[in-house]
C-alpha atoms as a PDB file:
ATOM      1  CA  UNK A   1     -16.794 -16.093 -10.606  1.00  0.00           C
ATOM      2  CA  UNK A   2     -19.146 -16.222  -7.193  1.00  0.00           C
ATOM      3  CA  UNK A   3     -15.890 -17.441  -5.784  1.00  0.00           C
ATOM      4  CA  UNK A   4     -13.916 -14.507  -6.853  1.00  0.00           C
ATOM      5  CA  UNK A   5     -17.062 -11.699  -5.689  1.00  0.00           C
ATOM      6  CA  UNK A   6     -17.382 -13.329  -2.138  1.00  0.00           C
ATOM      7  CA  UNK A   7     -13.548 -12.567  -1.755  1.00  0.00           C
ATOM      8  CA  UNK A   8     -13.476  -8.780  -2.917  1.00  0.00           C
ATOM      9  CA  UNK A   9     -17.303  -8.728  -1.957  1.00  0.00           C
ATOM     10  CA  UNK A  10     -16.146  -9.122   1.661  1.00  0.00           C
ATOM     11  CA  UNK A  11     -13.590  -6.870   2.018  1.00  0.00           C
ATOM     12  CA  UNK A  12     -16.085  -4.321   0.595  1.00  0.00           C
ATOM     13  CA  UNK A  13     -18.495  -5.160   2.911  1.00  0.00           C
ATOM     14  CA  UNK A  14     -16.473  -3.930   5.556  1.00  0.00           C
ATOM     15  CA  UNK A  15     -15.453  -0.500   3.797  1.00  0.00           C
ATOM     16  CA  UNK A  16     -19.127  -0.136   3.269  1.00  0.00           C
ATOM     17  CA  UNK A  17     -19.688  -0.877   6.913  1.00  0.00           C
ATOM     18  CA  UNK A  18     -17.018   2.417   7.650  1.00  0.00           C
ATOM     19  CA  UNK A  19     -18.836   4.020   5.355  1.00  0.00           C
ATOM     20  CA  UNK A  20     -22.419   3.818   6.574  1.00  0.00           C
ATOM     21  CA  UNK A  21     -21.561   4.385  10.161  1.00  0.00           C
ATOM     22  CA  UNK A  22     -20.299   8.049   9.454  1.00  0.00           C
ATOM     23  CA  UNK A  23     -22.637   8.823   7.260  1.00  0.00           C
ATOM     24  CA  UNK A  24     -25.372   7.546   9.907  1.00  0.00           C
ATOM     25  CA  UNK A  25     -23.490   9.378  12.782  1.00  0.00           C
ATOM     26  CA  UNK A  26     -22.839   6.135  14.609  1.00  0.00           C
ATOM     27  CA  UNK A  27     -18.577   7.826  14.223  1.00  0.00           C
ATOM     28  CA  UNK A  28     -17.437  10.807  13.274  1.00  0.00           C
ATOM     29  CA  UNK A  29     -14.684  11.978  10.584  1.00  0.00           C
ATOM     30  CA  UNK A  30     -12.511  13.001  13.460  1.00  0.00           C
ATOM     31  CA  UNK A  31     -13.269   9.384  15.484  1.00  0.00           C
ATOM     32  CA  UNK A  32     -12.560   7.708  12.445  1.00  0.00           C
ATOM     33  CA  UNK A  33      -9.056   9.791  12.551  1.00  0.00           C
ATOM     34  CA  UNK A  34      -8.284   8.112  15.794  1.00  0.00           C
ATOM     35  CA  UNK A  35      -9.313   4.941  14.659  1.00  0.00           C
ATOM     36  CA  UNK A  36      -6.606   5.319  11.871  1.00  0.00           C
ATOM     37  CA  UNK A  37      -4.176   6.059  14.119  1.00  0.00           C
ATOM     38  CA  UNK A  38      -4.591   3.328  16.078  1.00  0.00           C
ATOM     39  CA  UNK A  39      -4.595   1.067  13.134  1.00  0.00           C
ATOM     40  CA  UNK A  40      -0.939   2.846  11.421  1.00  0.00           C
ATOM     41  CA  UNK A  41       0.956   3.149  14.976  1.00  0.00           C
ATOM     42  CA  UNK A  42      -0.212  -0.119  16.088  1.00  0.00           C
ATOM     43  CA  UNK A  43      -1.984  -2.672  14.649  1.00  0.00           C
ATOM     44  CA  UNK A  44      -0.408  -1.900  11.148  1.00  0.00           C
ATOM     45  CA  UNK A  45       3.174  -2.147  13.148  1.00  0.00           C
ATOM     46  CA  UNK A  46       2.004  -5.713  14.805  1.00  0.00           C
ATOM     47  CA  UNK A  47       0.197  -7.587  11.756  1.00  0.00           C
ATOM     48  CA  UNK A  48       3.968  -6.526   9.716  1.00  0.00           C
ATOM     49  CA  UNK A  49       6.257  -7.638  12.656  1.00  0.00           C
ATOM     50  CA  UNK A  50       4.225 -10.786  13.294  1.00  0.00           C
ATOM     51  CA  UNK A  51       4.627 -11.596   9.429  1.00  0.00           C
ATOM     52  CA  UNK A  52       8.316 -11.184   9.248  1.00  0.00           C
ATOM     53  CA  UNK A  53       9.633 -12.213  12.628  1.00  0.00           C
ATOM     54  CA  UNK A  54       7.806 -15.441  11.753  1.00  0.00           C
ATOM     55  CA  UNK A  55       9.122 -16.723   8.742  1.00  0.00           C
ATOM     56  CA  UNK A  56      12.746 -17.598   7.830  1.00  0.00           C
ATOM     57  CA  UNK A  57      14.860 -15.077   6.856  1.00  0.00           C
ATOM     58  CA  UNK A  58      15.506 -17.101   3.781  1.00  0.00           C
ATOM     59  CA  UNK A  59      11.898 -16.072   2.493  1.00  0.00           C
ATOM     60  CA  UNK A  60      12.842 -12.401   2.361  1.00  0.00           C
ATOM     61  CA  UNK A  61      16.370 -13.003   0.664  1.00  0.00           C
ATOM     62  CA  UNK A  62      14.205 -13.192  -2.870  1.00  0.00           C
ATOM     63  CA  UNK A  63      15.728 -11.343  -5.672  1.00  0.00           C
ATOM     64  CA  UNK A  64      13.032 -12.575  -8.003  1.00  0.00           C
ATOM     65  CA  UNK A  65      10.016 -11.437  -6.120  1.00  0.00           C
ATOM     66  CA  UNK A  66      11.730  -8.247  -4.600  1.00  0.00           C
ATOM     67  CA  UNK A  67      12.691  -7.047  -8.125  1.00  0.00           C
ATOM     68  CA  UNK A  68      10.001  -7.447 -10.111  1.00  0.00           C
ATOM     69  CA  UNK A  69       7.887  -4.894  -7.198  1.00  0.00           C
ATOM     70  CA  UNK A  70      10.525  -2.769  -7.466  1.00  0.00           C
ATOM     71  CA  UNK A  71      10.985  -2.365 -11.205  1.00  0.00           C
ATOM     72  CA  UNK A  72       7.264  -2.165 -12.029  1.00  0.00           C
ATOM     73  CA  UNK A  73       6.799   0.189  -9.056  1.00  0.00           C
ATOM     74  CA  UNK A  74       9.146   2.093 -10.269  1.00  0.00           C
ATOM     75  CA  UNK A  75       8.040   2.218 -13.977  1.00  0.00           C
ATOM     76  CA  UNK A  76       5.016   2.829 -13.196  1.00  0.00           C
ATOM     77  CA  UNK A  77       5.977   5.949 -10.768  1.00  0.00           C
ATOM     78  CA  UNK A  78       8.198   7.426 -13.296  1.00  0.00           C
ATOM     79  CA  UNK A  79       5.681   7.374 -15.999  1.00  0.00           C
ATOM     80  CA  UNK A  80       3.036   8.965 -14.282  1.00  0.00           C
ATOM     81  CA  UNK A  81       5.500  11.612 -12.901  1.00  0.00           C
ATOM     82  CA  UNK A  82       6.313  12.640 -16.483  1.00  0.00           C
ATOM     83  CA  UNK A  83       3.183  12.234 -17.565  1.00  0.00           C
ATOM     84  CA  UNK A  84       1.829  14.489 -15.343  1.00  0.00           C
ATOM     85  CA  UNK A  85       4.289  17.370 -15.432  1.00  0.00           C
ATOM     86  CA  UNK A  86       5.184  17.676 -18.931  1.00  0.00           C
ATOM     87  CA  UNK A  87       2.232  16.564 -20.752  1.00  0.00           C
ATOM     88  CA  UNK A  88      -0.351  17.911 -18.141  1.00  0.00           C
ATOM     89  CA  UNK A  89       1.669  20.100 -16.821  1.00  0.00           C
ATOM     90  CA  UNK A  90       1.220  20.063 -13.625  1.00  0.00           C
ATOM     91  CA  UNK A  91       3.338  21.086 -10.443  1.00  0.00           C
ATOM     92  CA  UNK A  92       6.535  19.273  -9.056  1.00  0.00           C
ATOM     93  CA  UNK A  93       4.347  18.617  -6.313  1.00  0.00           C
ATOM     94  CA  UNK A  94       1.182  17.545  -7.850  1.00  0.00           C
ATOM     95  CA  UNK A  95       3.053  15.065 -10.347  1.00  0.00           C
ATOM     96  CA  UNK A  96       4.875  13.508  -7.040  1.00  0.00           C
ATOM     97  CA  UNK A  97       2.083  12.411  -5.365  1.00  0.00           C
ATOM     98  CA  UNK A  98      -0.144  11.906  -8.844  1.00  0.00           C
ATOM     99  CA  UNK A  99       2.759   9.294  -9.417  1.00  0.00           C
ATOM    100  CA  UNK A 100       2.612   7.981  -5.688  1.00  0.00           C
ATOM    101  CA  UNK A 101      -1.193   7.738  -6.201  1.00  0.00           C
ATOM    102  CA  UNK A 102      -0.633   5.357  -9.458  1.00  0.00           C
ATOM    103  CA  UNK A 103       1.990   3.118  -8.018  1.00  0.00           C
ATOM    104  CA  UNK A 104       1.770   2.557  -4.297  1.00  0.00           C
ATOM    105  CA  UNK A 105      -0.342  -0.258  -3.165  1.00  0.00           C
ATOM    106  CA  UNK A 106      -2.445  -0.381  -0.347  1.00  0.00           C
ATOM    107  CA  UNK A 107      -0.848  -4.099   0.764  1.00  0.00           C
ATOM    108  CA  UNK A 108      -1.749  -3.642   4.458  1.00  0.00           C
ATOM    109  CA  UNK A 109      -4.752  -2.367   4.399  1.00  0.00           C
ATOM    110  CA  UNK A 110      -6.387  -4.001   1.318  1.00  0.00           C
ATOM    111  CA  UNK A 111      -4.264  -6.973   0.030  1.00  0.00           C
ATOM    112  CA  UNK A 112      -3.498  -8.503   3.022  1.00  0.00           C
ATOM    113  CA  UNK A 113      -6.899  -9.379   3.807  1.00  0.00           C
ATOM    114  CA  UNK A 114      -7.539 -10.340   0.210  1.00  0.00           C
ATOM    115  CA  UNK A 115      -4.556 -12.605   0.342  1.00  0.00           C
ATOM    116  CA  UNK A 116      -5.971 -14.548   3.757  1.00  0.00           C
ATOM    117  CA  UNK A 117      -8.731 -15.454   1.477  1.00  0.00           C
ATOM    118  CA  UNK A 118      -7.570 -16.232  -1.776  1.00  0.00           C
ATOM    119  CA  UNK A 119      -4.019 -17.443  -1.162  1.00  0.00           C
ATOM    120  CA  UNK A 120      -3.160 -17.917   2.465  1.00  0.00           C
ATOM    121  CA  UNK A 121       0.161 -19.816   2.190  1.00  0.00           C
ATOM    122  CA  UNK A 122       1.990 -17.244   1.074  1.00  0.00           C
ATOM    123  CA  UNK A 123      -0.198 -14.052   2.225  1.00  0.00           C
ATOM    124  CA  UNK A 124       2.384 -13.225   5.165  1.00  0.00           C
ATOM    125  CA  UNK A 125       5.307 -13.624   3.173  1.00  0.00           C
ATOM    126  CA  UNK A 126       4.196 -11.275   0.060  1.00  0.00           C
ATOM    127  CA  UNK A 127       3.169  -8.908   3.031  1.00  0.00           C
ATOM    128  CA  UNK A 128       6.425  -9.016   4.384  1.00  0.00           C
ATOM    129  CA  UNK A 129       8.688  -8.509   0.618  1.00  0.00           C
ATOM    130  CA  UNK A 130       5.788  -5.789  -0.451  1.00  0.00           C
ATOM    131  CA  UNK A 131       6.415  -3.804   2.613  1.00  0.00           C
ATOM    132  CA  UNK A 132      10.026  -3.690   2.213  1.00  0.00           C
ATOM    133  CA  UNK A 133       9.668  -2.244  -1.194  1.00  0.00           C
ATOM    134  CA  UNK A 134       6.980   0.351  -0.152  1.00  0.00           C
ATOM    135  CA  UNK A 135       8.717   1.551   3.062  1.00  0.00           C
ATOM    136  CA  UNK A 136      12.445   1.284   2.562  1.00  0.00           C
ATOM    137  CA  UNK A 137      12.220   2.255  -1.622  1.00  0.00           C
ATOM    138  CA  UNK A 138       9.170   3.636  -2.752  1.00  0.00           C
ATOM    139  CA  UNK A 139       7.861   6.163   0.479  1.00  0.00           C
ATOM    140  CA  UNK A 140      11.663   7.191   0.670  1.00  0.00           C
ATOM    141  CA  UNK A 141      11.468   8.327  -3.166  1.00  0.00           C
ATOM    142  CA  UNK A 142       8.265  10.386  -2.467  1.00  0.00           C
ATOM    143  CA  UNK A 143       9.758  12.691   0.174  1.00  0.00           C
ATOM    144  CA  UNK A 144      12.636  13.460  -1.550  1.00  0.00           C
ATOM    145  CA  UNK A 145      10.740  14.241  -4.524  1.00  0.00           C
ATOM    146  CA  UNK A 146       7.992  16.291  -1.955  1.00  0.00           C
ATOM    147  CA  UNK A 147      10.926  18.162  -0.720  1.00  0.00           C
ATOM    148  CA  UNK A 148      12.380  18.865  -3.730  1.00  0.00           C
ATOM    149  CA  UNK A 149       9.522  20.165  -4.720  1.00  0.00           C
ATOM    150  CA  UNK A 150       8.870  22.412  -2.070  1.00  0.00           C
ATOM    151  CA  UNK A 151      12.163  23.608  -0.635  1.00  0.00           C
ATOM    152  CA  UNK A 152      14.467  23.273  -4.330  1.00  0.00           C
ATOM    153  CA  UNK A 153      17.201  25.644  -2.154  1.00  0.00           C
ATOM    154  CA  UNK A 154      17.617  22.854   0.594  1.00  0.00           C
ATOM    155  CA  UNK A 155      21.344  20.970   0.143  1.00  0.00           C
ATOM    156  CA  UNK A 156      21.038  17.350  -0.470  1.00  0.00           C
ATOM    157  CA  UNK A 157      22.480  16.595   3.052  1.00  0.00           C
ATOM    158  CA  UNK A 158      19.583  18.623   4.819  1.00  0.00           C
ATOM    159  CA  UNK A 159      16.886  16.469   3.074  1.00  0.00           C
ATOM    160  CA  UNK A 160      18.464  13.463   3.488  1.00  0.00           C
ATOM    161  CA  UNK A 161      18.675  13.952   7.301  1.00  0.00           C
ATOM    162  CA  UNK A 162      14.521  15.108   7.316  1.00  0.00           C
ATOM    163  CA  UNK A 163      13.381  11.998   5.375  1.00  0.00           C
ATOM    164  CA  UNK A 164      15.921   9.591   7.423  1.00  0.00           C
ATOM    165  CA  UNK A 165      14.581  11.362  10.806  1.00  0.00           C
ATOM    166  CA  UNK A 166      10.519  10.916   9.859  1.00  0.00           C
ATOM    167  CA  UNK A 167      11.650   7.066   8.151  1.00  0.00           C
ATOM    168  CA  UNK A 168      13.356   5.765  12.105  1.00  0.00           C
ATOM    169  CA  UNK A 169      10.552   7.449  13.739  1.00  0.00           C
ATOM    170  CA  UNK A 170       7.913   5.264  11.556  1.00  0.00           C
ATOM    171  CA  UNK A 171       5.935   2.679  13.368  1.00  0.00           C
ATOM    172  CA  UNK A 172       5.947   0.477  10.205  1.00  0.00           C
ATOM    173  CA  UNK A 173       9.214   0.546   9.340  1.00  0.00           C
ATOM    174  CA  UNK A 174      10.172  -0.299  13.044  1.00  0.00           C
ATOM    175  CA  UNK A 175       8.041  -3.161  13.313  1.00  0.00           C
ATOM    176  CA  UNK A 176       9.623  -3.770   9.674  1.00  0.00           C
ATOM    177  CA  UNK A 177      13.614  -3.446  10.928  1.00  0.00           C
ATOM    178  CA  UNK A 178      12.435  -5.192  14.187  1.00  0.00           C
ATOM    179  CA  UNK A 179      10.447  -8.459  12.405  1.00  0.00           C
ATOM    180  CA  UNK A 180      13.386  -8.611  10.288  1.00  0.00           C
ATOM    181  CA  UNK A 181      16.054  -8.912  13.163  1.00  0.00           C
ATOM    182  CA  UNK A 182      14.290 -11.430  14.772  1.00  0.00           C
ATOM    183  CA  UNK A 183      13.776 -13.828  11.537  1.00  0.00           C
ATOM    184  CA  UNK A 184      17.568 -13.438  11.108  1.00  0.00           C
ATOM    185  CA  UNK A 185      18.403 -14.225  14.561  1.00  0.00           C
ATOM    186  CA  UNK A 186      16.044 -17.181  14.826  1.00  0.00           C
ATOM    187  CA  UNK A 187      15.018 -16.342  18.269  1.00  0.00           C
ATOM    188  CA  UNK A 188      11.402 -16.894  19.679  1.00  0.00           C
ATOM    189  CA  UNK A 189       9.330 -14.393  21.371  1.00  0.00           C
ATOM    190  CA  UNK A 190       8.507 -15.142  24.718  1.00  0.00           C
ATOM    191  CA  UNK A 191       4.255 -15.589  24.961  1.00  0.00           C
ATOM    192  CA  UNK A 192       4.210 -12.382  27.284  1.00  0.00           C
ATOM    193  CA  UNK A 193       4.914 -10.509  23.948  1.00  0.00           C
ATOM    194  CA  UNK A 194       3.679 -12.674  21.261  1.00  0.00           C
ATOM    195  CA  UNK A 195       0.215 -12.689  22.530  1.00  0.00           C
ATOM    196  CA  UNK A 196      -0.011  -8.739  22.732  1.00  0.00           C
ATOM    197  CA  UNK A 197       1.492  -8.777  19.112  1.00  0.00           C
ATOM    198  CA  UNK A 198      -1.376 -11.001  17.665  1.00  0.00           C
ATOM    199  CA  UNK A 199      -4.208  -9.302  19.791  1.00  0.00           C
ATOM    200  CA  UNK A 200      -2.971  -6.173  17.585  1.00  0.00           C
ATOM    201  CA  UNK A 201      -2.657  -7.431  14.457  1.00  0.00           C
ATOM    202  CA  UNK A 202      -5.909  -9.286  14.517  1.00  0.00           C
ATOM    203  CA  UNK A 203      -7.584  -6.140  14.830  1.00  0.00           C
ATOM    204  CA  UNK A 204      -6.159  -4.575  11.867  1.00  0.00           C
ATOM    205  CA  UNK A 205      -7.838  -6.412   8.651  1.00  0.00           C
ATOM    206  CA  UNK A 206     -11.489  -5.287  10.114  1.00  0.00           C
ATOM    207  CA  UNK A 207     -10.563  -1.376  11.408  1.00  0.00           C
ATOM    208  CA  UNK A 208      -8.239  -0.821   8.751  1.00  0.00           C
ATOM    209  CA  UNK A 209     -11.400  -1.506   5.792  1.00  0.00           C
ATOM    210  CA  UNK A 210     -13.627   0.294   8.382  1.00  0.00           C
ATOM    211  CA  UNK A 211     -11.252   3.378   8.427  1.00  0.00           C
ATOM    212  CA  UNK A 212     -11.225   3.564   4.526  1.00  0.00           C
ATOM    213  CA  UNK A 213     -15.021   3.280   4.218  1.00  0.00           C
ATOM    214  CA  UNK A 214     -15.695   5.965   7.364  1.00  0.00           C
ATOM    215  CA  UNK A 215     -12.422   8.330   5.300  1.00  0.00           C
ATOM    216  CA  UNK A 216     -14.302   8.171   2.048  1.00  0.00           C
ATOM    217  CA  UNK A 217     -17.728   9.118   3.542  1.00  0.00           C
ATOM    218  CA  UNK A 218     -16.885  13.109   3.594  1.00  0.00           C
ATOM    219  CA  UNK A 219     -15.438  13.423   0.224  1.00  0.00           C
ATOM    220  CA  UNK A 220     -16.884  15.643  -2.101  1.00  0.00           C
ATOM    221  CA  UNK A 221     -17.442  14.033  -5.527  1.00  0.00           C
ATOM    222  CA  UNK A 222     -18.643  16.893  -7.040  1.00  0.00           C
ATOM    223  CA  UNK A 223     -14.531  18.082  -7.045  1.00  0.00           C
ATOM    224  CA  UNK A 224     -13.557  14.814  -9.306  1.00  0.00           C
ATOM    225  CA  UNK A 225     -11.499  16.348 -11.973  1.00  0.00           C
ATOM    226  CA  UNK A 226      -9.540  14.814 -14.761  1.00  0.00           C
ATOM    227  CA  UNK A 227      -6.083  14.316 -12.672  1.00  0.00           C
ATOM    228  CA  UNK A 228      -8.435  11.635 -10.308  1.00  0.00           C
ATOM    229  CA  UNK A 229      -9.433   9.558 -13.506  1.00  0.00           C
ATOM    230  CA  UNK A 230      -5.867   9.341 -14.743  1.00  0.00           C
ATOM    231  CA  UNK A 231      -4.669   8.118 -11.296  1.00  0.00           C
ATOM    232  CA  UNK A 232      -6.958   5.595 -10.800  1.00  0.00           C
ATOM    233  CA  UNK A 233      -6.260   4.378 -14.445  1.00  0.00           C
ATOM    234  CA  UNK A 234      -2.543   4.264 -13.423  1.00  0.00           C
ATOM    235  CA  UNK A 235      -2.929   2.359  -9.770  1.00  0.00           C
ATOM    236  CA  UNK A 236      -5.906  -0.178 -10.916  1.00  0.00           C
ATOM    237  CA  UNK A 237      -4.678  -1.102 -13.962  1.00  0.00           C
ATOM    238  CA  UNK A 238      -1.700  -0.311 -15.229  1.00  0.00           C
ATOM    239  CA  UNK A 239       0.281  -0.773 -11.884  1.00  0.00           C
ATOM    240  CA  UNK A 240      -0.652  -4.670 -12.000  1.00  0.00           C
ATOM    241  CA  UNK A 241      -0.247  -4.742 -15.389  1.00  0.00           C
ATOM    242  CA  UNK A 242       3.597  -3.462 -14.639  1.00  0.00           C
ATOM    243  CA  UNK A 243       4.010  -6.163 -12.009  1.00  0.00           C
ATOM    244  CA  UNK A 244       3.026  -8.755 -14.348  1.00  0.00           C
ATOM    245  CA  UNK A 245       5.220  -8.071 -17.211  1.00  0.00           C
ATOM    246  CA  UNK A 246       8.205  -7.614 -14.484  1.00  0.00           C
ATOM    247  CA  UNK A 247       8.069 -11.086 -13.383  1.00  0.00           C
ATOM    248  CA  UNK A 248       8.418 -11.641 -16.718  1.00  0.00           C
ATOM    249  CA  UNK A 249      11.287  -9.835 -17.580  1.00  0.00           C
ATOM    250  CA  UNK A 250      13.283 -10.426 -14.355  1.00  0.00           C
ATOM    251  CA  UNK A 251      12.924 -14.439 -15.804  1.00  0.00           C
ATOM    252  CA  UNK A 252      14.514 -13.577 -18.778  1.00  0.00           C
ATOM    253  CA  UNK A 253      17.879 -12.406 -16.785  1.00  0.00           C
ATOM    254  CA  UNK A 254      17.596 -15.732 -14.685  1.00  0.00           C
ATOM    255  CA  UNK A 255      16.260 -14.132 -11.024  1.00  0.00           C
ATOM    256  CA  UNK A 256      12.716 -15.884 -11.753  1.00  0.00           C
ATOM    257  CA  UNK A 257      10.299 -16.578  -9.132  1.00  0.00           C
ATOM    258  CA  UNK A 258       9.374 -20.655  -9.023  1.00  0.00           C
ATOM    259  CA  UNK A 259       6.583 -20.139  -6.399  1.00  0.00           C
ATOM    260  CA  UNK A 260       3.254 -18.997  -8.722  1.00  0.00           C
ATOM    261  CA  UNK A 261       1.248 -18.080  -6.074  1.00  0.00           C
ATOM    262  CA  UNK A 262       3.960 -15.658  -5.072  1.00  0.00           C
ATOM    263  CA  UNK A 263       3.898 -13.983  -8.035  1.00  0.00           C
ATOM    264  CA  UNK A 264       0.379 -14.197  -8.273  1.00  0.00           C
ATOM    265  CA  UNK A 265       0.231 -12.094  -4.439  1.00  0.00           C
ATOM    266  CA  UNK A 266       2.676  -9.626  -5.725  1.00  0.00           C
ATOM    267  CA  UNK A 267      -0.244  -9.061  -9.214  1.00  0.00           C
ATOM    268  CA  UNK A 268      -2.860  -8.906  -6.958  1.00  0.00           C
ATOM    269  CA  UNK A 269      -1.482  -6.165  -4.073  1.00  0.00           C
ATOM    270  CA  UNK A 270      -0.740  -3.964  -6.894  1.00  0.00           C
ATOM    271  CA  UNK A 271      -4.330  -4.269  -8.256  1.00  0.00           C
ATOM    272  CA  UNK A 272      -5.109  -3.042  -4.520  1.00  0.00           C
ATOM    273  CA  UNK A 273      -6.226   1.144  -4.579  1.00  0.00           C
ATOM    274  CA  UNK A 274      -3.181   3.579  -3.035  1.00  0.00           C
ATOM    275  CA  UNK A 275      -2.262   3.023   0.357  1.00  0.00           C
ATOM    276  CA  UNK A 276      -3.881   4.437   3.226  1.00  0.00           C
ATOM    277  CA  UNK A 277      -1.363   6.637   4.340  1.00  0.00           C
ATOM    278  CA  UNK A 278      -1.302   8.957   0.548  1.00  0.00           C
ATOM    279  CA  UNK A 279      -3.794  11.738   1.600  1.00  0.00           C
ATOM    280  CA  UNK A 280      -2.043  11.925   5.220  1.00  0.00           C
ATOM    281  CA  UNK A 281       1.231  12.495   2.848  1.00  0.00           C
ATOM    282  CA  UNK A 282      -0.174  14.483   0.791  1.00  0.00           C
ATOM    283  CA  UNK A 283      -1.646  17.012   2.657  1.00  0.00           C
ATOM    284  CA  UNK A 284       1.672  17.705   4.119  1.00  0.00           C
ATOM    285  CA  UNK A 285       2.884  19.115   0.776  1.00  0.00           C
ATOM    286  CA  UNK A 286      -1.098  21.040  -0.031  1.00  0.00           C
ATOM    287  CA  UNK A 287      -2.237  18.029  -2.272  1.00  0.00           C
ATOM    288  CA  UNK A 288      -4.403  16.246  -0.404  1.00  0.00           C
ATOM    289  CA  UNK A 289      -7.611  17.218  -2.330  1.00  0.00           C
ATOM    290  CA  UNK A 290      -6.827  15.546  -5.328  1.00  0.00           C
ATOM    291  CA  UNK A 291      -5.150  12.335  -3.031  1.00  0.00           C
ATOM    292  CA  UNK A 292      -8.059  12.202  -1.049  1.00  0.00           C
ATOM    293  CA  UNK A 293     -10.856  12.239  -4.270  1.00  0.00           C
ATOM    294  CA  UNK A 294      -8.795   9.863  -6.222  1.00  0.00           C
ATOM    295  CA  UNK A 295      -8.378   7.560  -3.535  1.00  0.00           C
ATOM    296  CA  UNK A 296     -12.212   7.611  -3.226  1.00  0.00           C
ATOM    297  CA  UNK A 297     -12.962   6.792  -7.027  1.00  0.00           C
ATOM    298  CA  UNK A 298     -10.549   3.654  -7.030  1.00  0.00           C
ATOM    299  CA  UNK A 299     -11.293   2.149  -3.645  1.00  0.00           C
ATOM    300  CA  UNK A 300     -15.318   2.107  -5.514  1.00  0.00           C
ATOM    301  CA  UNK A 301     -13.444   1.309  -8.637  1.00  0.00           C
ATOM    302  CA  UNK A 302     -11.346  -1.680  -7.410  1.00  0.00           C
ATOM    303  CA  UNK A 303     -14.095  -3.725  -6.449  1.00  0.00           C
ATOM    304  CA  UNK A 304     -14.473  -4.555 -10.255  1.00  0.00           C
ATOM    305  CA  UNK A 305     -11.029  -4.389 -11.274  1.00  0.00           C
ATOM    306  CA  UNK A 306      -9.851  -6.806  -8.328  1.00  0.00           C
ATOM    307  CA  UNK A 307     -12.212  -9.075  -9.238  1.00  0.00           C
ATOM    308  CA  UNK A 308     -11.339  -9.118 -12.884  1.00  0.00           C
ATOM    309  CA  UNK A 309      -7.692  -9.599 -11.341  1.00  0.00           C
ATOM    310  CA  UNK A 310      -8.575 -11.879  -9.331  1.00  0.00           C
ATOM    311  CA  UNK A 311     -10.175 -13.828 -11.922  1.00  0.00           C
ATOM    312  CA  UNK A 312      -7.632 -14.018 -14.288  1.00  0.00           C
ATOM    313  CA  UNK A 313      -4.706 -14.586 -11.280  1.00  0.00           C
ATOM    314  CA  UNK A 314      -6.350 -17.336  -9.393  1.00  0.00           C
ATOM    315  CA  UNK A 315      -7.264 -19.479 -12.650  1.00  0.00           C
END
C-alpha cells in the first residue's frame, strides 16, 4: 500500500505545489492561464506526437483495447446524460457537459504521469489509443451535443462544418494525425526536430499537475451543489468501473486484449478526474461553474479513489 500512496502521493504533490503558489501569490490565476496554454498548444501536442510517432503502427491497430474505451466511455456518457436531464432535469446543456464531466479522462494530464510510475512499458502506448478515443470520438460527441443544445435551428451540415473547423485547428489532434503518419510511414525524425519535441514534452507531466493545482486554488467551495457530487461519483468510480467490465465483454465476442497491463492502463486513466480542458469547454456553452467546482472535488477526491484503483489494478 506505501507503494501505491508514493505513486498517486507524487502526482499530488505537484497539484498541491500549483496550488500553494497561487494561493501564496508566488502566480496568479491569469499566469497560471498562460501556463495552461503553453502546456495544451505545446507540450500536450509534443508528449502525444512523441508517443505515437514512436511506436509501430501495429500498436494502435488494437480493436480490443480501442473498444473497450470506447464502449464504456460511451456508456458511461449516455447514462449520465439521461440521468441528468430526465431524472434531474436539467438543461440540454448542463446534462452535456454533466455527462462529459463523468466520462472523459484526464489521460494527459493525470494518467500519463501515473502510468510512468506504475506501468512504464506500456504508458506511451495507452496514451496514444486513449487519446484517439477522447479526441477523434468522445470531444467530437460533446460539441455536437453543445451545439445542439444551444443553436437546435442550425442544419446538421452547419454544425458539422463548426466542430470539423475547431477539431483541424486543435493542437492535440494535430500532433495526434501527425504522430500517427509518421508511425505508419516508418520514417525517423531527424535530431534537429526530435530534440525540440522531447524538450516539450518533458515539461508537460510537472506544469500540467502545477496548472491543475494553481486552477483549483480560486474555486469557491461554498457553490458545491448536488450536480458536483453526482459527477464526481460518475468519473471516479463508475467510469473505471465501465472500463473494466468492457474488457470483459469485448472478450466474450473474441476482440480480447492479451497484454494485462494494457488493460490495466486503460482502468486506471479512467479512474483519472475529467480532463483539463472541461471547464475551458464548458464555459463556452455558460457551464463552466458547475465544470469548474466538480472538477475541484474529484481532483481532491481521486487521490483516494486512484489509490484504491491502483491497489486493486497493480496486484
Amino acid at each position: 500500500m506505501i507503494d501505491i500512496l508514493s505513486i498517486t502521493g507524487t502526482i499530488f504533490v505537484v497539484i498541491g505545489a500549483g496550488y500553494l503558489s497561487v494561493r501564496l501569490g508566488v502566480f496568479s490565476s491569469g499566469e497560471m492561464q498562460i501556463l495552461g496554454r503553453f502546456v495544451v498548444n505545446f507540450a500536450l501536442p509534443a508528449l502525444i506526437f512523441r508517443a505515437v510517432s514512436t511506436q509501430p503502427i501495429t500498436e494502435f491497430a488494437n480493436a480490443g483495447y480501442l473498444g473497450a474505451v470506447f464502449m464504456g466511455s460511451l456508456v458511461v456518457f449516455w447514462s449520465g446524460y439521461f440521468w441528468s436531464r430526465r431524472v434531474a432535469g436539467e438543461r440540454a446543456s448542463a446534462s452535456t457537459f454533466n455527462a462529459m464531466g463523468m466520462s472523459c479522462a484526464n489521460s494527459g494530464f493525470v494518467g500519463f504521469p501515473i502510468l510512468l510510475i506504475s506501468l512504464p512499458d506500456v504508458a506511451s502506448t495507452a496514451l496514444a489509443l486513449n487519446m484517439i478515443i477522447e479526441n477523434l470520438v468522445m470531444i467530437p460527441l460533446v460539441l455536437i451535443m453543445a451545439e445542439y443544445s444551444r443553436k437546435g435551428d442550425m442544419v446538421g451540415n452547419q454544425i458539422t462544418r463548426q466542430i470539423a473547423w475547431r477539431l483541424v485547428r486543435n493542437p492535440i489532434v494535430i500532433a495526434l494525425v501527425l504522430g500517427l503518419t509518421i508511425s505508419a510511414s516508418g520514417l525517423t525524425m531527424p535530431t534537429v526536430i526530435e530534440r525540440p519535441i522531447d524538450m516539450f514534452a518533458s515539461a508537460s507531466a510537472a506544469v500540467s499537475l502545477a496548472v491543475i493545482g494553481g486552477t483549483l486554488a480560486s474555486l469557491p467551495l461554498r457553490e458545491i451543489k448536488a450536480p458536483v457530487f453526482r459527477i464526481t461519483a460518475g468519473k471516479l468510480l463508475i467510469h473505471p468501473a465501465a472500463i473494466a467490465l468492457s474488457f470483459f465483454a469485448v472478450s466474450l465476442i473474441g476482440v480480447g486484449v492479451q497484454n494485462e497491463q494494457l488493460i490495466a492502463a486503460a482502468v486506471i486513466l479512467a479512474s483519472t478526474p475529467v480532463m483539463g480542458i472541461y471547464p475551458i469547454l464548458a464555459q463556452s456553452y455558460g457551464e463552466e461553474r458547475t465544470a469548474s467546482l466538480a472538477m475541484l472535488v474529484m481532483t481532491a477526491a481521486s487521490f483516494f479513489t486512484m489509490s484504491l484503483v491502483l491497489a486493486i489494478v497493480l496486484v
